[in-house]
PDB file of N, CA and C in Angstrom:
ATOM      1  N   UNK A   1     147.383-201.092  59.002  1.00  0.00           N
ATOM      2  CA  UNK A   1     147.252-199.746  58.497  1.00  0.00           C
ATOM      3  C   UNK A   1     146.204-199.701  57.402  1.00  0.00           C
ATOM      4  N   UNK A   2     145.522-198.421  57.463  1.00  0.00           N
ATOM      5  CA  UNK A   2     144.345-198.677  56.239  1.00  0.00           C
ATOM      6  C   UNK A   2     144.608-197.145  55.630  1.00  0.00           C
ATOM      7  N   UNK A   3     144.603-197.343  54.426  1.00  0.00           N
ATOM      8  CA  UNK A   3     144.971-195.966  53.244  1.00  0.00           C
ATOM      9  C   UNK A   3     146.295-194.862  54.360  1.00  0.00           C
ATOM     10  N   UNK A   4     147.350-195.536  54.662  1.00  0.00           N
ATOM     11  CA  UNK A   4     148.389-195.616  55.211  1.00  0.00           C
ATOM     12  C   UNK A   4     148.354-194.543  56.786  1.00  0.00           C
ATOM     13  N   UNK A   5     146.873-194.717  57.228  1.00  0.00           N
ATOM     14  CA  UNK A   5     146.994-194.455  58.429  1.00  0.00           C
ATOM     15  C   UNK A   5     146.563-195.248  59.297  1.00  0.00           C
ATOM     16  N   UNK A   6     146.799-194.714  60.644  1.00  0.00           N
ATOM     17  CA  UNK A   6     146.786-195.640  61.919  1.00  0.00           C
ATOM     18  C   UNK A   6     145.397-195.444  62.782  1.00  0.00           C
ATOM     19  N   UNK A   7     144.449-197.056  63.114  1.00  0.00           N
ATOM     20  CA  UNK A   7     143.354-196.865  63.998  1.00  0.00           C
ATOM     21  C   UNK A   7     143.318-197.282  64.993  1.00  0.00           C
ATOM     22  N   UNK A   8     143.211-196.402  65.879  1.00  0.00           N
ATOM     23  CA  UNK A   8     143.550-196.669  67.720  1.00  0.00           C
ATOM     24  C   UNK A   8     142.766-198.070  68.094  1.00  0.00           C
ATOM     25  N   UNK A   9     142.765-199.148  68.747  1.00  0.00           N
ATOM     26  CA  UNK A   9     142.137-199.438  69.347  1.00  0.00           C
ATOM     27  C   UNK A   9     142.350-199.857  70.674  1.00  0.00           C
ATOM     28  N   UNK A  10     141.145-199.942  71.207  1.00  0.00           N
ATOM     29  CA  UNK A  10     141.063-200.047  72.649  1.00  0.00           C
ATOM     30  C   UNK A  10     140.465-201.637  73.442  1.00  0.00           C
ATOM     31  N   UNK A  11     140.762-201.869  74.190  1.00  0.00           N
ATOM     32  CA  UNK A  11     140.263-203.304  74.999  1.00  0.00           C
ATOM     33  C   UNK A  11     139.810-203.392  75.866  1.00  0.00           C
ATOM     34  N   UNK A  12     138.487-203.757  76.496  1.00  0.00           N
ATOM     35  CA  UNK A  12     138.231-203.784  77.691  1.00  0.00           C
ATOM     36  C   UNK A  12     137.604-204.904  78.031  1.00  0.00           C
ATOM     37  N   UNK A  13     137.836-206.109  79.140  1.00  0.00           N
ATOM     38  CA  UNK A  13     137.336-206.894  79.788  1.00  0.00           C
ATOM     39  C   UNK A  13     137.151-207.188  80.930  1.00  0.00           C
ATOM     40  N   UNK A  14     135.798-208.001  80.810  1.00  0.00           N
ATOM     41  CA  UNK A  14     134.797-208.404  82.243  1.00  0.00           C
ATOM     42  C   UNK A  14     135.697-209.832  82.147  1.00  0.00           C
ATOM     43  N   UNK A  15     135.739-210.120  83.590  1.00  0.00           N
ATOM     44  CA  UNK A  15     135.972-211.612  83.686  1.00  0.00           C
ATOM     45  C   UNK A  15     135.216-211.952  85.169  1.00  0.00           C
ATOM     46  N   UNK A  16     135.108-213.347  85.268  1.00  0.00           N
ATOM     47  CA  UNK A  16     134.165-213.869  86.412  1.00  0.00           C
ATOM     48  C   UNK A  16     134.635-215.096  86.539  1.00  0.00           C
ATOM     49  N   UNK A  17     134.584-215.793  87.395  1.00  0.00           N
ATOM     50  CA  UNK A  17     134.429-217.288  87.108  1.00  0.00           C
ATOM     51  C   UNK A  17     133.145-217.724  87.859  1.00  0.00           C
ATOM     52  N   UNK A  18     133.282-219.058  87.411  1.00  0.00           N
ATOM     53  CA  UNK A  18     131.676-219.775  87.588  1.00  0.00           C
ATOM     54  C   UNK A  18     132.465-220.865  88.575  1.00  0.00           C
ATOM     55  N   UNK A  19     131.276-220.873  89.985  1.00  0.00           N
ATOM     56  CA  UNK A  19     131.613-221.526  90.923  1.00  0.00           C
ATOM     57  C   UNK A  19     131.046-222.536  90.552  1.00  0.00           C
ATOM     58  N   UNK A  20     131.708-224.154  91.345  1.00  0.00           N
ATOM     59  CA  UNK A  20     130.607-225.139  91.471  1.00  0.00           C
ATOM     60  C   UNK A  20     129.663-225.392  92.011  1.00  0.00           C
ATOM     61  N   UNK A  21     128.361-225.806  91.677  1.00  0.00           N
ATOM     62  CA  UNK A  21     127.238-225.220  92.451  1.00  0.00           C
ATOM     63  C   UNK A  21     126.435-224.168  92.209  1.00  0.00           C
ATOM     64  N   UNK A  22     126.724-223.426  91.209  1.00  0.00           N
ATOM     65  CA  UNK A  22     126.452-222.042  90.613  1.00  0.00           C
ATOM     66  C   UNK A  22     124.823-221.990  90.007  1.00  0.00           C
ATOM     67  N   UNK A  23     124.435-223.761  89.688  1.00  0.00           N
ATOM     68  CA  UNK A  23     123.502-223.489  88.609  1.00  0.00           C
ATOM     69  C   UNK A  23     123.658-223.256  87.380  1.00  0.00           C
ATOM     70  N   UNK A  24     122.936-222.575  86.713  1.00  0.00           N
ATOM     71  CA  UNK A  24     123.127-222.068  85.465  1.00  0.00           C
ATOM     72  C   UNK A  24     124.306-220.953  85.222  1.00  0.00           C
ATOM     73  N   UNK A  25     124.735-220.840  84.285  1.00  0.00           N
ATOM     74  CA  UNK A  25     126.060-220.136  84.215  1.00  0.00           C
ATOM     75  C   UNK A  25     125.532-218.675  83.947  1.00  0.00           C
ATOM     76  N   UNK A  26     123.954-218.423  83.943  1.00  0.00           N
ATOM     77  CA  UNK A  26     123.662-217.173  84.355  1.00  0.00           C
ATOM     78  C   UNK A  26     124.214-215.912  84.864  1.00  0.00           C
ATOM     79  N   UNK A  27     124.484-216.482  86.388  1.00  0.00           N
ATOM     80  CA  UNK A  27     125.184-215.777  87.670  1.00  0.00           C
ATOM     81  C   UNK A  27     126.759-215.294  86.782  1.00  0.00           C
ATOM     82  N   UNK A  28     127.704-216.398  86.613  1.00  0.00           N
ATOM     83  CA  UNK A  28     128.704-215.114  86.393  1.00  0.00           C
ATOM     84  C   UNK A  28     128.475-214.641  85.068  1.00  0.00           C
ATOM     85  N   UNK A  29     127.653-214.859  84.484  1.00  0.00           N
ATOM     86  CA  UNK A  29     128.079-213.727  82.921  1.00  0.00           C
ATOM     87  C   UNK A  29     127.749-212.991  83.351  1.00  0.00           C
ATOM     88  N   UNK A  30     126.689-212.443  84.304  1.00  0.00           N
ATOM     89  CA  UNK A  30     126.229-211.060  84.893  1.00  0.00           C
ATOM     90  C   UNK A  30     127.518-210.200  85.370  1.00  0.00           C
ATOM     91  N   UNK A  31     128.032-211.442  86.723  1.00  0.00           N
ATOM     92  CA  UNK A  31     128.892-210.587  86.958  1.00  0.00           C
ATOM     93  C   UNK A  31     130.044-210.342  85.694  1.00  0.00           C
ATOM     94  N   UNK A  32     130.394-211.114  84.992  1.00  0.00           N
ATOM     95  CA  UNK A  32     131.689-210.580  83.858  1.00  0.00           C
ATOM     96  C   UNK A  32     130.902-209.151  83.120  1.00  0.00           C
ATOM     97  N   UNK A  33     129.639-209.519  82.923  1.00  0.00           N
ATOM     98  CA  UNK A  33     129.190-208.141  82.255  1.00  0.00           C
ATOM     99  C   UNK A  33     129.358-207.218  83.080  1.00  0.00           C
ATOM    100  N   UNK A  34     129.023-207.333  84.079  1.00  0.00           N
ATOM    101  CA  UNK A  34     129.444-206.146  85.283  1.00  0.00           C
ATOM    102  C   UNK A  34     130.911-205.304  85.101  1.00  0.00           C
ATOM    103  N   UNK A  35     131.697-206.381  85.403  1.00  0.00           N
ATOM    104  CA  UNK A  35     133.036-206.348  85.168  1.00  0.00           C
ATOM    105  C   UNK A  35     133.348-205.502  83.999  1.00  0.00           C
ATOM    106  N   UNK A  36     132.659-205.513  82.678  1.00  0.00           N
ATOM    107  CA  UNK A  36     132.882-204.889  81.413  1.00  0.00           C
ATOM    108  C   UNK A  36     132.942-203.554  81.615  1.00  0.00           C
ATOM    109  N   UNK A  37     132.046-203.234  81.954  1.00  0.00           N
ATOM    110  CA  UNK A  37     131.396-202.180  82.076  1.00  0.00           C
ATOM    111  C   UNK A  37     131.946-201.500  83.159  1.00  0.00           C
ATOM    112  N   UNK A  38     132.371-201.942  83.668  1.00  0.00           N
ATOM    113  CA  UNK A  38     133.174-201.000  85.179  1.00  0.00           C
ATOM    114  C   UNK A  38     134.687-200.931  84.291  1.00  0.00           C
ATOM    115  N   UNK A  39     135.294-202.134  83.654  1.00  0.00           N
ATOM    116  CA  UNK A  39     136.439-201.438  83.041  1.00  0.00           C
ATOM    117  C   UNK A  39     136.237-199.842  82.202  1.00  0.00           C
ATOM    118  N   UNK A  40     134.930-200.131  81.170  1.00  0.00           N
ATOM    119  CA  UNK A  40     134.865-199.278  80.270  1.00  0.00           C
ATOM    120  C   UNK A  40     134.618-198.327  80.685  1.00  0.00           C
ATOM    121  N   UNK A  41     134.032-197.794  82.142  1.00  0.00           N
ATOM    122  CA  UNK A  41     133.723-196.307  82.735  1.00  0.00           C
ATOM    123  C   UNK A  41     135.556-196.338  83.451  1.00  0.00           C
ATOM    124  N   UNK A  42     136.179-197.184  83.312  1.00  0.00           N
ATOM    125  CA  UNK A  42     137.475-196.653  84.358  1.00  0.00           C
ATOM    126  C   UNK A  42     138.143-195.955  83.379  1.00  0.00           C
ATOM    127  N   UNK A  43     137.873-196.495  82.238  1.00  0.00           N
ATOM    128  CA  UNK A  43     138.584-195.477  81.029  1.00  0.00           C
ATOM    129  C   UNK A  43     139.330-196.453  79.980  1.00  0.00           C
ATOM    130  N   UNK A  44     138.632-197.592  80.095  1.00  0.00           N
ATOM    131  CA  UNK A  44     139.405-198.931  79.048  1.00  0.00           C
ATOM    132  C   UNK A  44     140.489-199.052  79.119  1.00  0.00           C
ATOM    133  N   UNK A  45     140.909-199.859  78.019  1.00  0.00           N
ATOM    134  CA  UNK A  45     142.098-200.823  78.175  1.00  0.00           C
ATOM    135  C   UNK A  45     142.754-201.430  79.281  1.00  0.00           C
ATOM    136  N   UNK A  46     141.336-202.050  80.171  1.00  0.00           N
ATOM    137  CA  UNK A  46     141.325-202.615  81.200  1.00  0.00           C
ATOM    138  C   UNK A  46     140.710-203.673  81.446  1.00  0.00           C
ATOM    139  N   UNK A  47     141.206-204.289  82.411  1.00  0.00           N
ATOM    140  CA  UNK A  47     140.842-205.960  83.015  1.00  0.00           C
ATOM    141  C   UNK A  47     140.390-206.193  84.232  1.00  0.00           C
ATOM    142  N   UNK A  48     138.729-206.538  84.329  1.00  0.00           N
ATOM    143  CA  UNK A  48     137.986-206.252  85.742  1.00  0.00           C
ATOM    144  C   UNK A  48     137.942-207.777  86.175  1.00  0.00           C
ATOM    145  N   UNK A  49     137.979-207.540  87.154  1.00  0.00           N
ATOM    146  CA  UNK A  49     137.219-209.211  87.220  1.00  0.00           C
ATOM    147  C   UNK A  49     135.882-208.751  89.009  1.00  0.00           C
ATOM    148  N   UNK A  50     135.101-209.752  88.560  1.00  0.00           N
ATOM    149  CA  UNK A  50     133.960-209.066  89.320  1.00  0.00           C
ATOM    150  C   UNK A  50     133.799-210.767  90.001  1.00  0.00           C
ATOM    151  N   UNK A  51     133.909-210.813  91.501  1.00  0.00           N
ATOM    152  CA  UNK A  51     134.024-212.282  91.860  1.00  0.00           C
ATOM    153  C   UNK A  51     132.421-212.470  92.452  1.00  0.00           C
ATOM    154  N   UNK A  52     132.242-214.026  92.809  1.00  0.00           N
ATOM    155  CA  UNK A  52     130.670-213.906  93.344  1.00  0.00           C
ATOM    156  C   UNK A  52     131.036-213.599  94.893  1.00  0.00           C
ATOM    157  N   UNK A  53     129.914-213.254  95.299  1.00  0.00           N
ATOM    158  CA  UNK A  53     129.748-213.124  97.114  1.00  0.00           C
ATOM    159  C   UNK A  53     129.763-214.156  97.705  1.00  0.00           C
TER     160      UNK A  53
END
């Protein structure tokens, strides 16, 4: 609580995993960023996970 009121907060996460073979771990932060960002347009306080093809 701050000067005895209350501040909403909200959560939203990308998740991915990184295959073996992947290379550089490039590939999934893209997709987890992907993932972020599709939670945060669904309306947050949400958990995406964005897999590779």
């Amino acid at each position: 609580m701050v000067n005895e009121g209350e501040i909403p907060v909200t959560i939203s996460i990308g998740v991915s995993e990184y295959l073996p073979g992947e290379g550089l771990i490039d590939s999934a932060m893209v997709r987890a960023d992907k993932a972020l960002y599709q939670a945060k347009h669904a309306g947050r306080n949400q958990v995406r996970i964005q897999q590779a093809a």
